[in-house]
Protein backbone atom coordinates (compact mmCIF):
# COMPACT_ATOMS: atom_id res chain seq x y z
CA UNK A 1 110.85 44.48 -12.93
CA UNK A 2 111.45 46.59 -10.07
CA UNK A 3 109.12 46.44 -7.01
CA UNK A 4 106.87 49.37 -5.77
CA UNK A 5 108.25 49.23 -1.70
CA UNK A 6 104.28 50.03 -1.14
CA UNK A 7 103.52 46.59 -3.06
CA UNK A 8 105.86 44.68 -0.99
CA UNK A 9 104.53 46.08 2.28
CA UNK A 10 100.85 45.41 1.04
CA UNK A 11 102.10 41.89 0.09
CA UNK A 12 103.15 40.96 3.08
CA UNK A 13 100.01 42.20 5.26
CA UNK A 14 97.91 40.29 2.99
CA UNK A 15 100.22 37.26 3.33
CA UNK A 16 100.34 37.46 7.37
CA UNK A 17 96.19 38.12 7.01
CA UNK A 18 96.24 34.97 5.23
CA UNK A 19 98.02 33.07 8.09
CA UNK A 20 96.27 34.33 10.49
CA UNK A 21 92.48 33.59 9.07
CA UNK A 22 93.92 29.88 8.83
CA UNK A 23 95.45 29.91 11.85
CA UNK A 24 92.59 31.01 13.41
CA UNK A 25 90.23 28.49 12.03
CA UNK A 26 92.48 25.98 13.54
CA UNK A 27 92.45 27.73 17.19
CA UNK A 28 88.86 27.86 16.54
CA UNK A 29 88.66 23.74 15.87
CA UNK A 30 91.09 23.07 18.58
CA UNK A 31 88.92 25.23 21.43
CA UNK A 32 85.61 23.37 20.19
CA UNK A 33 87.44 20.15 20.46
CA UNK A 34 88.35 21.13 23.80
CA UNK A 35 85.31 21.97 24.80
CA UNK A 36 83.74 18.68 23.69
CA UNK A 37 86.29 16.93 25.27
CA UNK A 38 85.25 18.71 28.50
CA UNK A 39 82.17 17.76 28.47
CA UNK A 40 82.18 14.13 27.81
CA UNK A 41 81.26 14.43 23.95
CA UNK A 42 83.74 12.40 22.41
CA UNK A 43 82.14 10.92 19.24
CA UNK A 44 82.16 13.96 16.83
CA UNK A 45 84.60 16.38 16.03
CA UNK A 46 84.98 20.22 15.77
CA UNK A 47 83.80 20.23 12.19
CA UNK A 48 80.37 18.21 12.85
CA UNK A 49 79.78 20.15 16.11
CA UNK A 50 80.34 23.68 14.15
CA UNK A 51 77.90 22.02 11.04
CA UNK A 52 75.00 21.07 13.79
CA UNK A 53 75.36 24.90 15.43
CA UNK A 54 75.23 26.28 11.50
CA UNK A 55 72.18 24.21 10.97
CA UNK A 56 70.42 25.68 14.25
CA UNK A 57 66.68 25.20 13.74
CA UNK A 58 66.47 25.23 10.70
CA UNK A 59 65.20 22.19 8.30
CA UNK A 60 68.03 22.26 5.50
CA UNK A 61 69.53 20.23 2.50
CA UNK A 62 73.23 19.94 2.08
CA UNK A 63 73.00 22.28 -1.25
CA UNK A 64 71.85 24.85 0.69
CA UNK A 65 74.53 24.28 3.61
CA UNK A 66 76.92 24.63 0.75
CA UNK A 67 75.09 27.95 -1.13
CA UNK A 68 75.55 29.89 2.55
CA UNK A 69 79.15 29.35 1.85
CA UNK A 70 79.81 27.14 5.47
CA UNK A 71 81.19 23.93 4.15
CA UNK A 72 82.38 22.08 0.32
CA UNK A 73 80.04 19.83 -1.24
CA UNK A 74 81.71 16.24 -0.76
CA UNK A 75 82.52 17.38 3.25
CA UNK A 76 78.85 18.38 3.73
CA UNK A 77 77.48 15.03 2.73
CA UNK A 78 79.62 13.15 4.33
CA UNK A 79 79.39 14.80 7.36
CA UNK A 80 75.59 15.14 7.25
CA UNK A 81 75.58 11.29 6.84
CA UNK A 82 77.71 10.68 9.78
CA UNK A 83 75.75 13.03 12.10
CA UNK A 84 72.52 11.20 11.02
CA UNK A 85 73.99 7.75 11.47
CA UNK A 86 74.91 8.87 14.82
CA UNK A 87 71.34 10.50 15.70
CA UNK A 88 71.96 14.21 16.03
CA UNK A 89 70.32 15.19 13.01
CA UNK A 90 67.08 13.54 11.48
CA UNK A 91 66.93 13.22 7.43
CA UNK A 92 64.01 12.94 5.50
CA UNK A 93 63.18 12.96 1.13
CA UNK A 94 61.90 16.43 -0.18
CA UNK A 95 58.26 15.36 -1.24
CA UNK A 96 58.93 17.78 -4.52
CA UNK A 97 62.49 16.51 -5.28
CA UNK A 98 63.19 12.88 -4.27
CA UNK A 99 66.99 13.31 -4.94
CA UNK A 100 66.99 15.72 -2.33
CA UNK A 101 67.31 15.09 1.32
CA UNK A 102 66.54 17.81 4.11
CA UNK A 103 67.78 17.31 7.93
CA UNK A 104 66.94 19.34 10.90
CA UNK A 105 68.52 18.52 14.38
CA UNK A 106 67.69 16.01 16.85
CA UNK A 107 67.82 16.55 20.90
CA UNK A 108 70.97 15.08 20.63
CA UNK A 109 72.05 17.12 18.08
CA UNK A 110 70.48 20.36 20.34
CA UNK A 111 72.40 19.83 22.74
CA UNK A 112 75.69 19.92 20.65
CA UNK A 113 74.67 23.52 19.17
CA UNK A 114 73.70 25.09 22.18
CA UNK A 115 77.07 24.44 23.69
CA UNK A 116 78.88 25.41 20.94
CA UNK A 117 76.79 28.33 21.37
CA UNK A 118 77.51 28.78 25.34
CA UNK A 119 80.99 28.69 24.60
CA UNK A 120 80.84 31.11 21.76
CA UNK A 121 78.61 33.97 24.41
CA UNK A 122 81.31 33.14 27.10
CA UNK A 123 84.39 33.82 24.37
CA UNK A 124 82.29 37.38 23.84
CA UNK A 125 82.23 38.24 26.69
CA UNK A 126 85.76 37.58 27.74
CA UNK A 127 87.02 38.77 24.87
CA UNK A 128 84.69 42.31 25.27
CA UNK A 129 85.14 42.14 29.26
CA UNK A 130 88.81 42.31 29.05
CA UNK A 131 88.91 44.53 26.33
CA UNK A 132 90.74 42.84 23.80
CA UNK A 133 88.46 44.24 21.07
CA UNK A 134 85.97 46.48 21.00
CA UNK A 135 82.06 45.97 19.49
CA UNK A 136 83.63 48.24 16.40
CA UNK A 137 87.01 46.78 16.39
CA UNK A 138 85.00 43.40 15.21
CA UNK A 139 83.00 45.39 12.98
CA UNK A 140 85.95 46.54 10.93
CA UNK A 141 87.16 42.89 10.72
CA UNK A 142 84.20 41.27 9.24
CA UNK A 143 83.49 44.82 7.21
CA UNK A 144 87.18 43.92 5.08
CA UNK A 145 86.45 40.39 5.67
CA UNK A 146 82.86 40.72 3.55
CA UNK A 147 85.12 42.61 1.14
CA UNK A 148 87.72 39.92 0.74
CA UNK A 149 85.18 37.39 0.45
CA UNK A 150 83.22 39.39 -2.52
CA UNK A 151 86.42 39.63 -4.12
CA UNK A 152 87.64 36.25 -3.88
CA UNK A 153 84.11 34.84 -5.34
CA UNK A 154 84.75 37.37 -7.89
CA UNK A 155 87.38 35.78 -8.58
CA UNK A 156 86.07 32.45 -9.07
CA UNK A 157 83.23 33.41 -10.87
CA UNK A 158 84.44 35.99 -12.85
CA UNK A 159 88.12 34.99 -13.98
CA UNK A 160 89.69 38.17 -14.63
């Protein structure tokens, strides 16, 4: 089979996209991290603090956590269960569904989204203030990111 030199090149942008969303997730979990090390909160990690900013003030189950797409169903729970243990989030039984268990923040766990939220308003700013991208610039991204995400659950539901 001979390759179309158009493939290739598309190939390999897709490939170093790729990289770089993972990579990026990482940076992300590494700045949190460092930011929770800053401040003296030591007993969660990046993933729990970015679940409790997710959850914001809203009363949720772990299904739904799961149907917005944020986290996989066996890392939810278990995360959900260590954030209650440790009192940032309360838990209570749906009165209609007893299986079910809905949790909405504590103070504690307040505290942890709004400075995951602080540090997300100072990275806009910086990153708007010193012009590394532009209010449209991250429009474009998350425009083909939406795409790439309808196409990959398109995917999974849908095997071609």
């Amino acid at each position: 089979m001979i390759e179309n030199p158009t493939n290739t090149t598309f190939m390999s942008q897709y490939l170093e996209a790729l990289s770089l969303v993972e990579r990026l997730h990482r940076l992300l979990l590494d700045v949190i991290k460092d930011e929770f090390e800053r401040v003296g909160v030591l007993e969660i990690n990046a993933v729990q603090a970015l679940l409790l900013f997710n959850v914001g003030e809203n009363e949720v189950t772990a299904g739904e956590l799961k149907s917005r797409g944020y986290y996989q169903g066996s890392n939810v729970s278990y995360n959900l269960k260590k954030l209650v243990d440790m009192g940032y989030m309360h838990h209570q039984r749906c009165e209609i569904d007893r299986r079910s268990v809905r949790v909405k923040l504590t103070e504690k766990g307040r505290y942890v989204r709004n400075t995951v939220a602080e540090l997300f308003a100072r990275h806009a700013e910086g990153l708007q203030g010193r012009g590394v991208i532009t209010s449209e610039g991250v429009e474009d991204i998350n425009t083909a990111l939406r795409r790439m995400e309808r196409y990959w659950t398109d995917q999974i539901r849908y095997i071609y």
